[in-house]
Protein backbone atom coordinates (compact mmCIF):
# COMPACT_ATOMS: atom_id res chain seq x y z
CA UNK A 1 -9.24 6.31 -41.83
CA UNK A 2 -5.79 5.50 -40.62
CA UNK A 3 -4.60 4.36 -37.35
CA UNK A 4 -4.18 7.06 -35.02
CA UNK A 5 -6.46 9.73 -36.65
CA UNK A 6 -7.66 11.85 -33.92
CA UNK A 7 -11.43 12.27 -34.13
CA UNK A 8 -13.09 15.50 -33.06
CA UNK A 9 -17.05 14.75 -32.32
CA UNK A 10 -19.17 18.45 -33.09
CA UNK A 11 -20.64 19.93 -29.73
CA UNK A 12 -24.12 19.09 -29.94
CA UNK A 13 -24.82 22.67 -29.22
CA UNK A 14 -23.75 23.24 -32.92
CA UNK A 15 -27.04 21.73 -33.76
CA UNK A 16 -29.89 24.29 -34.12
CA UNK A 17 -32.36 22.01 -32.74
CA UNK A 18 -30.32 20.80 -29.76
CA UNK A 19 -29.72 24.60 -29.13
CA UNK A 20 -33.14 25.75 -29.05
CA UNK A 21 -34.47 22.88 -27.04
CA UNK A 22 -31.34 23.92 -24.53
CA UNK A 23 -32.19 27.36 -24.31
CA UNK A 24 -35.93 26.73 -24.20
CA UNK A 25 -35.26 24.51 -21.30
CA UNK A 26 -33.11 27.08 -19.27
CA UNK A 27 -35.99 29.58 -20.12
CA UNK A 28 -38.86 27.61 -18.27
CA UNK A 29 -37.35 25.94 -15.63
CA UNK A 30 -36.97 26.86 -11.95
CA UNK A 31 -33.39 29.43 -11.21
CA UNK A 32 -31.52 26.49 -8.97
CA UNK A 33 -32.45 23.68 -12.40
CA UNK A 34 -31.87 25.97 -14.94
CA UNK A 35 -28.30 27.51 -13.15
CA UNK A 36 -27.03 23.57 -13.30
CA UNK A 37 -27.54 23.39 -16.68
CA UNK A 38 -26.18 26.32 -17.42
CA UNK A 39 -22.68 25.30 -15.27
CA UNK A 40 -23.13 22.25 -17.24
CA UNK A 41 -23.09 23.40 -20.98
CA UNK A 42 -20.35 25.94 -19.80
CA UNK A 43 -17.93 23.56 -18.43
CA UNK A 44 -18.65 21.45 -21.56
CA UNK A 45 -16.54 23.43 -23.64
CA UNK A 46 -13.40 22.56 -21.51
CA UNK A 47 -13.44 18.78 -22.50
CA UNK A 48 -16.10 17.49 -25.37
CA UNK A 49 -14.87 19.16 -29.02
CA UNK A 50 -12.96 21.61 -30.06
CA UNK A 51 -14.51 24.58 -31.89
CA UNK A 52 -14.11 26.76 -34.10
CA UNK A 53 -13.73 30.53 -32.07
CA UNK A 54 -16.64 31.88 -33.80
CA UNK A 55 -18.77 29.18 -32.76
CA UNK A 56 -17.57 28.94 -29.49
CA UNK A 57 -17.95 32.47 -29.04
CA UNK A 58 -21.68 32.18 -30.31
CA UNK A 59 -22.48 29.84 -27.71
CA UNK A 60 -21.12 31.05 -24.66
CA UNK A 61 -22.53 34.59 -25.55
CA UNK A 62 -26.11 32.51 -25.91
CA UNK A 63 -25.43 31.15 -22.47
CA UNK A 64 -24.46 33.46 -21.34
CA UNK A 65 -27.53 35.91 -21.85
CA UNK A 66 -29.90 32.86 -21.11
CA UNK A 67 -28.37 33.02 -17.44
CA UNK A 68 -29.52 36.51 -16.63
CA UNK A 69 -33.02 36.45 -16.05
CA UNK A 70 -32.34 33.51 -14.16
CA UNK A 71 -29.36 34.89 -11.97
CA UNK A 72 -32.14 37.70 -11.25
CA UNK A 73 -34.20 34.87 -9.91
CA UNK A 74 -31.57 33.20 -7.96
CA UNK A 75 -30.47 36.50 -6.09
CA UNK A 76 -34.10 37.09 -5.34
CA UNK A 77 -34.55 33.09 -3.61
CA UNK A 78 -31.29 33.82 -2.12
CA UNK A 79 -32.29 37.42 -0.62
CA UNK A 80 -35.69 36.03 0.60
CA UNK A 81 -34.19 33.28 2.59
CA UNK A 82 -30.71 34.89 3.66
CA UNK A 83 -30.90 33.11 7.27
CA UNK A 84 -32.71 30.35 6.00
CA UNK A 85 -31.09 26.99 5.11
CA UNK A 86 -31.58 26.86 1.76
CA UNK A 87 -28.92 30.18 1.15
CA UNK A 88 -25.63 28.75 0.78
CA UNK A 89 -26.75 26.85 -2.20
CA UNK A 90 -28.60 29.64 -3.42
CA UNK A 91 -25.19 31.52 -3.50
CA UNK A 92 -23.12 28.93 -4.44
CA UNK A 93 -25.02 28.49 -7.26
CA UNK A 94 -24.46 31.98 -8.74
CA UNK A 95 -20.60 31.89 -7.27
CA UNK A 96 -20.40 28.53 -9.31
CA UNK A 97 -21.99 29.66 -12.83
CA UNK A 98 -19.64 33.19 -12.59
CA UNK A 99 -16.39 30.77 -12.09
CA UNK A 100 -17.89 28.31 -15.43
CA UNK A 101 -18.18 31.83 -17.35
CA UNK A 102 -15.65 33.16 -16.80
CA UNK A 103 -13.49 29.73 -17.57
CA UNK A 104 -15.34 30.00 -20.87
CA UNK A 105 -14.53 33.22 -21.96
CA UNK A 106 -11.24 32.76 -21.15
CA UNK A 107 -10.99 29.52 -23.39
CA UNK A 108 -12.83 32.48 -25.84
CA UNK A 109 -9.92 34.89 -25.05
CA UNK A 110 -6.77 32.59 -25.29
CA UNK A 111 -8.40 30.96 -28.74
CA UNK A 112 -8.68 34.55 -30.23
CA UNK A 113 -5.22 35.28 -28.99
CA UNK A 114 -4.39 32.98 -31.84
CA UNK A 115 -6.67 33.94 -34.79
CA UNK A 116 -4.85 36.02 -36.55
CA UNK A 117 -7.38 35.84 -39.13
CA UNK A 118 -9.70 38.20 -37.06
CA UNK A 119 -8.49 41.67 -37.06
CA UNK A 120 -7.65 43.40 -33.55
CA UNK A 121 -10.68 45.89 -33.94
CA UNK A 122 -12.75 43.15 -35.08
CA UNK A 123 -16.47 43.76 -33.62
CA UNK A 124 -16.34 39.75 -31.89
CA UNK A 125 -13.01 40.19 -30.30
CA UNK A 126 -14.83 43.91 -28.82
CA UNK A 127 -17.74 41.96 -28.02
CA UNK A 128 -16.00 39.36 -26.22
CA UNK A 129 -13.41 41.96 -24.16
CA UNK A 130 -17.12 43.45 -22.85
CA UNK A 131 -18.47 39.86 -22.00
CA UNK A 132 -15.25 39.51 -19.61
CA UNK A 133 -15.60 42.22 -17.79
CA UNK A 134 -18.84 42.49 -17.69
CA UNK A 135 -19.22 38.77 -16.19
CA UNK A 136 -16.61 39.57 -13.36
CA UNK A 137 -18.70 42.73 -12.46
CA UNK A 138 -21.48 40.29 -11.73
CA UNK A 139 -19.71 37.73 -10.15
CA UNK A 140 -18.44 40.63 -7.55
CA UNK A 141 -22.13 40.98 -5.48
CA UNK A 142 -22.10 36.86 -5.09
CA UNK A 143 -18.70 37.48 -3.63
CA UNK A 144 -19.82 40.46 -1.37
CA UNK A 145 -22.98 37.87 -0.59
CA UNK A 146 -19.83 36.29 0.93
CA UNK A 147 -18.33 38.54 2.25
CA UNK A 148 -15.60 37.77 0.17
CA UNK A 149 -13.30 39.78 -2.64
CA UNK A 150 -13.18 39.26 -6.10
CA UNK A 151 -10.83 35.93 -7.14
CA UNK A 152 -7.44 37.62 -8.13
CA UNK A 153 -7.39 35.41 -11.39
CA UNK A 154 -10.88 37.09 -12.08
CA UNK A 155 -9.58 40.64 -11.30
CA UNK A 156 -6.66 40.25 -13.36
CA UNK A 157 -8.86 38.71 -16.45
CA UNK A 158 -10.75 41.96 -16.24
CA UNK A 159 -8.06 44.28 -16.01
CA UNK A 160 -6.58 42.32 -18.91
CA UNK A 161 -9.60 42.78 -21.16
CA UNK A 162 -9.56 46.12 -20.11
CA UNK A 163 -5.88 46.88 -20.99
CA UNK A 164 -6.30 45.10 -24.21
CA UNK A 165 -9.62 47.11 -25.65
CA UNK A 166 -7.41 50.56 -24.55
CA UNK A 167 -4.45 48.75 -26.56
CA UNK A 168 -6.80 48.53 -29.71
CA UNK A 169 -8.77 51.78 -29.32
CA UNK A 170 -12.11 50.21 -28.57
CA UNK A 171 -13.05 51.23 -24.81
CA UNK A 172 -15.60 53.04 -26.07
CA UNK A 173 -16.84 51.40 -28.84
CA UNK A 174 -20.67 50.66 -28.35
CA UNK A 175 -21.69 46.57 -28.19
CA UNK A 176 -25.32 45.34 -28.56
CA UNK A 177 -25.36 43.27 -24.96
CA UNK A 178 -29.30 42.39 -25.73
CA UNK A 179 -30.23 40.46 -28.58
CA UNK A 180 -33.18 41.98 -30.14
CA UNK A 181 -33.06 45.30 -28.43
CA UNK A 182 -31.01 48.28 -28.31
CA UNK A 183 -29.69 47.98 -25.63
CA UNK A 184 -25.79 48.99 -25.81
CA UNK A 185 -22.65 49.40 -23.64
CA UNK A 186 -18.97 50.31 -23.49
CA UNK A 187 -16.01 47.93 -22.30
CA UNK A 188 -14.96 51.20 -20.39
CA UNK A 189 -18.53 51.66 -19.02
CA UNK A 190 -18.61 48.44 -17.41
CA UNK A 191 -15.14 48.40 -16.01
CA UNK A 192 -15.97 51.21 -14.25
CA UNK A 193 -18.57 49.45 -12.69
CA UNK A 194 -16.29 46.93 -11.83
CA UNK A 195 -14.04 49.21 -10.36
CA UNK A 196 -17.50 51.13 -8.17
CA UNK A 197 -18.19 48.30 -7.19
CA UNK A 198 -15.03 47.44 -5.73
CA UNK A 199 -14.59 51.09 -4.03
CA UNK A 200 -18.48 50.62 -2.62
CA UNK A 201 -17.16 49.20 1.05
CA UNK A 202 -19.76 46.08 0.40
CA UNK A 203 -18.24 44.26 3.25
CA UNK A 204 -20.02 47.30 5.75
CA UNK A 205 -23.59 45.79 4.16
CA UNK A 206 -26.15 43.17 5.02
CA UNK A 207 -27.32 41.02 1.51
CA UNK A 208 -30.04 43.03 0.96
CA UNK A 209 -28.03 46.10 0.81
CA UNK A 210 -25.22 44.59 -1.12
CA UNK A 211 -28.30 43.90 -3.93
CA UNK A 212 -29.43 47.87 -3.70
CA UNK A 213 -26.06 49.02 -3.91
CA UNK A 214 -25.33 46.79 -6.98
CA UNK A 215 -28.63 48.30 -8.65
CA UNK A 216 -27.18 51.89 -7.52
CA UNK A 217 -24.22 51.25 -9.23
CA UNK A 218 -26.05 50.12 -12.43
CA UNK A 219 -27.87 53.18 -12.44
CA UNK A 220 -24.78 56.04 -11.95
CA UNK A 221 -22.35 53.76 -14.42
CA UNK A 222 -23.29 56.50 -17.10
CA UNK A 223 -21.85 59.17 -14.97
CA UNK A 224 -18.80 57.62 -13.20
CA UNK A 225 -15.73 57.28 -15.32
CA UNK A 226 -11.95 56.57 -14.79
CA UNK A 227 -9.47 59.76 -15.56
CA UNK A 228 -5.66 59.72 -15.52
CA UNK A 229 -5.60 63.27 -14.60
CA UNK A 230 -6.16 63.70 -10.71
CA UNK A 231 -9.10 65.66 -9.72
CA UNK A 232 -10.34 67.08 -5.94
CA UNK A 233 -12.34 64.75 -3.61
CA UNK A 234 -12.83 61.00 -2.66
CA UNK A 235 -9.83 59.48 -5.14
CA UNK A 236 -8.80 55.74 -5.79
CA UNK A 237 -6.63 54.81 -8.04
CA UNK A 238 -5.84 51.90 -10.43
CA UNK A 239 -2.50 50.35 -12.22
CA UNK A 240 -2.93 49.08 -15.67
CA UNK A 241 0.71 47.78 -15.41
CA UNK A 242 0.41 45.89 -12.37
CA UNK A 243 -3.42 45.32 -12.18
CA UNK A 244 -3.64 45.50 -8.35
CA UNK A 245 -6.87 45.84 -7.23
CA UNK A 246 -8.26 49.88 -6.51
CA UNK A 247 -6.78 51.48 -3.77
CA UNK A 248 -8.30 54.95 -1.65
CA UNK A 249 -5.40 57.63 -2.64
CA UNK A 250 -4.74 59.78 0.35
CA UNK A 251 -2.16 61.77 -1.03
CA UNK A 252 -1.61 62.81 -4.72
CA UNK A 253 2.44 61.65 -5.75
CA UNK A 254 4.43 63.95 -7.14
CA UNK A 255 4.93 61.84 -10.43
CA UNK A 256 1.93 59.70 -11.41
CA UNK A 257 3.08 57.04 -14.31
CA UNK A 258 0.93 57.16 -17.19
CA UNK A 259 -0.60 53.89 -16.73
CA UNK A 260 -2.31 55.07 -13.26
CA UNK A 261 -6.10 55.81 -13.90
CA UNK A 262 -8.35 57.82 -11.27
CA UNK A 263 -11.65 56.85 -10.58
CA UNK A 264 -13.28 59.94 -8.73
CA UNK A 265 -17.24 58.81 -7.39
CA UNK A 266 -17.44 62.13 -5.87
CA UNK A 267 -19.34 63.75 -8.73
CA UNK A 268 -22.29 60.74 -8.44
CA UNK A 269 -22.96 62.04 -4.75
CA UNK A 270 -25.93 64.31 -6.08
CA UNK A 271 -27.31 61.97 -8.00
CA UNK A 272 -27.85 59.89 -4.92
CA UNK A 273 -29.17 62.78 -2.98
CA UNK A 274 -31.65 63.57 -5.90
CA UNK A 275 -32.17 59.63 -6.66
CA UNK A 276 -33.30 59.72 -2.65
CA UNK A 277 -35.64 62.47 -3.16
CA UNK A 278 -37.67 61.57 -5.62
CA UNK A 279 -37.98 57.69 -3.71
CA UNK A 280 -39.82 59.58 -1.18
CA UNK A 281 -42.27 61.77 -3.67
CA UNK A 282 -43.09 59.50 -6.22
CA UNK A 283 -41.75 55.75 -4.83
CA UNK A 284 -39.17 52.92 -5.84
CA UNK A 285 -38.19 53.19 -9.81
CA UNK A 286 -39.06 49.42 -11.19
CA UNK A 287 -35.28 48.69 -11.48
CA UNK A 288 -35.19 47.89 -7.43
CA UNK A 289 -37.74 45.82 -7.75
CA UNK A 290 -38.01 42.69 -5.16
CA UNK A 291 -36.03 45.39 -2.66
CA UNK A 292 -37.84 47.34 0.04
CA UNK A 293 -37.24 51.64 0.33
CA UNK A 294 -35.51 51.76 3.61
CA UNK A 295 -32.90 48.41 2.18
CA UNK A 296 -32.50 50.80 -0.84
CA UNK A 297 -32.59 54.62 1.19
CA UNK A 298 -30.10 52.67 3.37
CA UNK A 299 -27.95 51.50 0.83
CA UNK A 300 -27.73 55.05 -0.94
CA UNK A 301 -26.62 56.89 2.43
CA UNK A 302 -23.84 54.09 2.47
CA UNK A 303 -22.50 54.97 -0.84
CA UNK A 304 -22.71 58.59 0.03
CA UNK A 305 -20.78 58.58 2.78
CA UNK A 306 -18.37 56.36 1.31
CA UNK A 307 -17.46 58.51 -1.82
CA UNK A 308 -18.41 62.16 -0.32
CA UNK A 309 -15.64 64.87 -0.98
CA UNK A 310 -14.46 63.90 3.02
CA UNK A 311 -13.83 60.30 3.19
CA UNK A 312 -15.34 58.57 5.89
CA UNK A 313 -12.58 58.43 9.10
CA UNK A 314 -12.51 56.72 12.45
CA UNK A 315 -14.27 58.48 15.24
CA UNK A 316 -12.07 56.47 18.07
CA UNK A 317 -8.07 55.85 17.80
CA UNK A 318 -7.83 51.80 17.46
CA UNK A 319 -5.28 49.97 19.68
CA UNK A 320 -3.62 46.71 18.76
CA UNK A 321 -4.63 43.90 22.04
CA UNK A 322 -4.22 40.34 22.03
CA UNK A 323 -6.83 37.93 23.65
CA UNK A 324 -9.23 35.68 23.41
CA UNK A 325 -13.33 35.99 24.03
CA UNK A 326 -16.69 33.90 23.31
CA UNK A 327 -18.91 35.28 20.57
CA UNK A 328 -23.13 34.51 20.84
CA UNK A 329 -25.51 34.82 18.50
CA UNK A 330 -29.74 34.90 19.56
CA UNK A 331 -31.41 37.65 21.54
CA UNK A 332 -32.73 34.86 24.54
CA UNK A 333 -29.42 32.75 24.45
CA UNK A 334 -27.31 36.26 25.13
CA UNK A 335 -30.29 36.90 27.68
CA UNK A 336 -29.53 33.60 29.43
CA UNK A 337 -25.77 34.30 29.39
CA UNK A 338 -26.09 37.80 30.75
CA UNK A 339 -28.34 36.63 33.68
CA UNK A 340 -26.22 33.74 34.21
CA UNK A 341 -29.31 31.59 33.72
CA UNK A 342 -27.56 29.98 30.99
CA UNK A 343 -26.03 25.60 31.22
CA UNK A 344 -24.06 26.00 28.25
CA UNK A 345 -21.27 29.18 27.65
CA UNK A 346 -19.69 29.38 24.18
CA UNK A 347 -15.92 28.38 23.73
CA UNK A 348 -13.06 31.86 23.07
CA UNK A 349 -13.07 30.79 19.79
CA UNK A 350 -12.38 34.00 18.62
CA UNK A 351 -9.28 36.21 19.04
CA UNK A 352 -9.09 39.99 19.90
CA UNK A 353 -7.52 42.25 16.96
CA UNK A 354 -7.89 45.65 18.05
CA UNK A 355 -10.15 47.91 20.57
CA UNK A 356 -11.63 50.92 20.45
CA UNK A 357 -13.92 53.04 22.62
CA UNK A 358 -16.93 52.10 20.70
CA UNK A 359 -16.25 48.78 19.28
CA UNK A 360 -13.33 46.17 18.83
CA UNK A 361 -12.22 43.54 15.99
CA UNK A 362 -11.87 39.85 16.05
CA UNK A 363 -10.69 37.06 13.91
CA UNK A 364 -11.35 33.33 13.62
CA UNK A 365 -9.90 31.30 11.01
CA UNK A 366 -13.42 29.53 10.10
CA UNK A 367 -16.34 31.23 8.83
CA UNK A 368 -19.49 31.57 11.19
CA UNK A 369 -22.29 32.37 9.21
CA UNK A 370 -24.80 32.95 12.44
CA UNK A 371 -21.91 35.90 13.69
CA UNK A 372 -20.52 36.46 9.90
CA UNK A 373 -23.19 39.05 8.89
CA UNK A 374 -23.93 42.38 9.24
CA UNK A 375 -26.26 43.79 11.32
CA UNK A 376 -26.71 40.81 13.66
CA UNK A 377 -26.28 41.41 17.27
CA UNK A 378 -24.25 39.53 19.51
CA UNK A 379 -22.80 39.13 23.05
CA UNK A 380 -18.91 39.24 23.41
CA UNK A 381 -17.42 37.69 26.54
CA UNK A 382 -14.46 39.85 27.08
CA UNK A 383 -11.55 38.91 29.60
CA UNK A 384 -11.61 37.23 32.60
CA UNK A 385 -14.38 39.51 34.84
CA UNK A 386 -17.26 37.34 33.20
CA UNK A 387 -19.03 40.51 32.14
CA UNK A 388 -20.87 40.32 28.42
CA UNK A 389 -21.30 43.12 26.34
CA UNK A 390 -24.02 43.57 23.65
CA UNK A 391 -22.34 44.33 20.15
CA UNK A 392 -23.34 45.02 16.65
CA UNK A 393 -21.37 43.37 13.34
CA UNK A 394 -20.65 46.40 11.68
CA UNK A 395 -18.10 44.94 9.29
CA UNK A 396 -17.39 41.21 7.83
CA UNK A 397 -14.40 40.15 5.49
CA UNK A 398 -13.38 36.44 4.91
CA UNK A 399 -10.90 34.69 2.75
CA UNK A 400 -9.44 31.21 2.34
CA UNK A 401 -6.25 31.76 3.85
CA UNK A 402 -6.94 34.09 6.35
CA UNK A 403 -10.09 33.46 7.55
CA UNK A 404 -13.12 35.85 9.26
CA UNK A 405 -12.36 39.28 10.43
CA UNK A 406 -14.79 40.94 12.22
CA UNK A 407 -15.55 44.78 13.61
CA UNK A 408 -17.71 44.98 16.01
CA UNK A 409 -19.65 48.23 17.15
CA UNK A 410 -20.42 48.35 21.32
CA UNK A 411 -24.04 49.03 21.82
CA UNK A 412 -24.06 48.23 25.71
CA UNK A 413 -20.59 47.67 27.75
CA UNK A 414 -23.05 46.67 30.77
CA UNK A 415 -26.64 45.00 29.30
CA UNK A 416 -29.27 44.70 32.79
CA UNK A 417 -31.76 41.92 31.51
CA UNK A 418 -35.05 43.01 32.42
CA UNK A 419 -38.82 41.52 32.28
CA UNK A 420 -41.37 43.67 30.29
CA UNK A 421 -44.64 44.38 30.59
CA UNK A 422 -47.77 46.53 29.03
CA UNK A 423 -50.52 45.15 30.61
CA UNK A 424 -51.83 42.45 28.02
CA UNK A 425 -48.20 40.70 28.21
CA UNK A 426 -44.97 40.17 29.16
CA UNK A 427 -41.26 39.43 27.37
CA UNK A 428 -38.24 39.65 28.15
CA UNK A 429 -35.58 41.83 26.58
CA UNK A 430 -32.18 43.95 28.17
CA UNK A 431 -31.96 47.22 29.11
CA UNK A 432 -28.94 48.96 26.80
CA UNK A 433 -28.15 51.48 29.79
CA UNK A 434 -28.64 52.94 33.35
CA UNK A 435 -32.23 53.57 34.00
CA UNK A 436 -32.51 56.89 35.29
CA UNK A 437 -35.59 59.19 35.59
CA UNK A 438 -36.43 61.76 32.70
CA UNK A 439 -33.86 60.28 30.67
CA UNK A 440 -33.87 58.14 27.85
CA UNK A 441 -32.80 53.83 27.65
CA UNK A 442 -32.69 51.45 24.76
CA UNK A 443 -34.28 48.11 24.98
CA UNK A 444 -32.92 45.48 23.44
CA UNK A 445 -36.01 42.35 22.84
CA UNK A 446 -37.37 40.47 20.07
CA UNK A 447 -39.69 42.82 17.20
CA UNK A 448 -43.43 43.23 17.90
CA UNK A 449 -43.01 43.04 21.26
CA UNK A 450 -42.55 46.89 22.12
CA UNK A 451 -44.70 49.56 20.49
CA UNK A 452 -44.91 53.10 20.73
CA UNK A 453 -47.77 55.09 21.76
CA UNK A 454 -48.43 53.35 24.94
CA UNK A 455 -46.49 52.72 28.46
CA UNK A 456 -44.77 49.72 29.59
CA UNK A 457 -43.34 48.62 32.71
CA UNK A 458 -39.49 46.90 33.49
CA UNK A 459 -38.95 44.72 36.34
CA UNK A 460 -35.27 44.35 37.04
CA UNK A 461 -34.23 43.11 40.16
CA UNK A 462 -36.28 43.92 43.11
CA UNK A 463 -36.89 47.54 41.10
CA UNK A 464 -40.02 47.95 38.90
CA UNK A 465 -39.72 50.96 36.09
CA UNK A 466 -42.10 52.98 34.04
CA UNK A 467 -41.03 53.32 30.20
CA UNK A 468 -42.83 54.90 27.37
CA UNK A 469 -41.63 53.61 23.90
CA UNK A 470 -40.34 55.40 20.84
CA UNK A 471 -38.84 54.72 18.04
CA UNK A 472 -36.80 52.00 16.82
CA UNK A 473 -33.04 53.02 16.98
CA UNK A 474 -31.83 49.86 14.90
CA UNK A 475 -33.02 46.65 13.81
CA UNK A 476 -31.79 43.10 12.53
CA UNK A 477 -32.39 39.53 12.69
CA UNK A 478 -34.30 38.71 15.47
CA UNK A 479 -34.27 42.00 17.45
CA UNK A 480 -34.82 45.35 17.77
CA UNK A 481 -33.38 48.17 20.00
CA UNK A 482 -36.27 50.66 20.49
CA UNK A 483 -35.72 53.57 22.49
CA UNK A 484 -37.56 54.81 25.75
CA UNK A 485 -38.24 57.89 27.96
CA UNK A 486 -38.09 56.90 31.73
CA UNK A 487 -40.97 57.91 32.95
């Protein structure tokens, strides 16, 4: 051997034994043990030796599958303990095996992008285009978990793979994605779900949600497809020149370049509707397993709304204000600092974006994760009058650079606190508005406190009032607003 001979070690995945011992291991082993192996192998590909495409392609396409049933399990830890402690790993670890992938299959991409002994319509290059997209379609719900949207490098690496199947003639071309089974899809078919996913307003949706509308979107793929003919209803449109990410089209141009595709979701509407029905007569389809009705009923109203033929609109005109105010998180802190009961007040750390009759928007440039999800409730301090209103986190979207943004939906612009009382106990909640005889109040207090069917009485101030519960009007972390006829 001379001096200076460069020598390439084989991957000691190229070993059939090694492999099957790998894989085996993944298999058995616990989602968080089996994910770090996974990220491990992946990343290996970047530094140890150099392989041959159709090897390397093997391998990450093994990996790859051997990740899914345990990216299934991670979502399903994660879900279970979303205000727990243990959730930020469980979504970094699924944020931080979609970045390894997709760093893979690009080393796949850019080493095929010099083959030239493997023909453009060659079945692996197909194969691998579908692998692509598909892998940033599943990195995009541990981004929403995140409230976060899809890396541009992994937007454009789609759109890329995209581009180059149309190039080639093979967006349709059917690909095995499940060894042993016939299981098949398109490259078209799951950039479309890409692109659904994208136009699916997941930052308006608590974790659980974001999981149903995922599975939603899994189910309609068959019938949602991109068009570069316009068509009536909800439109957004996409630019295979430029890549940008999908945008709502309000207004048809006059001349729409040919590389402008329309994706219309309009059409899927009615297979929601009928997708609802049958939940209620004959229960929850297997495929939403781990997911409760209501998480999954809730989630297909959202999408509804959001591609009906009548977008969605504002009900209140939004005004730009500038300001600062305290944000609080916990049904008896908010108590404390309504009734001025409270040692401690939050710091403004927050500043005022816009206002609204029925809600407002804030900003901070760090990420909260006790105010940064939807559905919690929290007090705002707003101005200088030391008056706290109740509010509920309607929307959340974060990024690096510019931090949290946050709308907020008004629930109470004056909460009363109020001590409650049926007879076998007492709690204390607040009273949403003005108590006033034969008409109705919410009460805001901690759940399985308040039940219907019975009477309860609310002592605020020197005043003592009769209530008789009904249902609950919404519901979150920690709370519940139930309403009340004032007896």
């Amino acid at each position: 051997m001379g001096v200076g001979t460069q020598v390439h070690n084989p991957h000691p995945l190229l070993q059939p034994q090694t492999l099957r011992l790998a894989l085996t291991e993944i298999a058995t082993n616990a989602a968080p043990t089996a994910i770090v192996e996974l990220i491990r192998w992946l990343d290996s590909f970047q530094y140890e030796a150099e392989l041959d495409v159709s090897e390397l392609a093997r391998l990450v396409v093994a990996l790859d599958e051997a990740a899914q049933p345990q990216l299934r399990q991670a979502a399903g830890l994660y879900l279970s303990n979303v205000f727990g402690s243990r959730s930020v790993r469980y979504k970094a670890l699924g944020r931080d095996f979609y970045a390894s992938l997709g760093r893979a299959y690009d080393l796949v991409l850019s080493a095929l992008a010099s083959d030239f002994s493997i023909a453009p319509g060659d079945s692996l290059r197909t194969e691998i285009l579908l692998r692509t997209v598909r892998s940033a379609a599943g990195e995009m719900k541990w981004a929403a978990f995140d409230y976060q949207d899809l890396a541009p490098d992994v937007w454009q690496r789609a759109g890329v793979a995209y581009r180059t199947a149309h190039a080639s003639g093979a967006l349709n071309a059917p690909v095995s994605v499940r060894e042993g089974r016939e299981t098949f899809s398109t490259i078209n078919r799951e950039f479309v779900r890409l692109v659904a996913m994208h136009c699916a307003s997941l930052d308006q949706l608590p974790p659980d949600r974001i999981e149903a509308a995922d599975k939603l979107v899994r189910v309609l793929q068959h019938s949602l497809q991109l068009s570069n003919q316009p068509a009536s209803g909800t439109l957004f449109t996409l630019d295979l020149e430029s890549l940008a990410r999908p945008r709502r089209c309000v207004s048809l141009p006059d001349d729409v370049p040919q590389t402008v595709r329309f994706f219309r979701p309009t059409d899927a509407v009615s297979m929601l509707g009928e997708l609802d029905v049958s939940m209620e007569g004959e229960g929850l389809d297997p495929l939403f397993a781990g997911l409760s009705a209501p998480s999954v009923s809730a989630a297909i109203r959202h999408l509804s709304r959001q591609w009906a033929a009548v977008p969605p609109m504002r009900q209140c005109r939004r005004h730009r204000v500038d300001g600062a105010l305290a944000l609080a998180t916990g049904l008896g802190f908010i108590r404390s600092l309504v009734s001025g009961e409270a040692l401690l007040r939050p710091a403004a750390a927050w500043s005022l974006l816009d206002a609204s009759r029925n809600g407002f928007g804030v900003s901070s440039p760090v990420m909260d994760p006790d105010i940064c999800r939807v559905g919690a409730l929290v007090g705002a301090h707003v101005g200088e009058t030391g008056r706290w209103v109740l509010a509920l986190v309607r929307r959340v979207r974060f990024s690096e650079a510019a931090g949290a943004a946050v709308g907020l939906q008004t629930v109470s612009n004056d909460p009363v606190p109020a001590l409650f009382d049926d007879g076998s106990r007492s709690w204390s909640g607040l009273l949403c508005d003005p108590v006033v005889r034969g008409r109705s109040v919410r009460v805001a207090c901690e759940p399985g406190f308040m039940r219907s069917g019975g009477q309860v009485f609310a002592r605020l101030a020197a005043r003592t009032v009769k209530l008789e519960p009904g249902k609950v009007v919404m519901s979150g972390p920690g709370y519940q607003i139930i309403g009340c006829s004032v007896v």
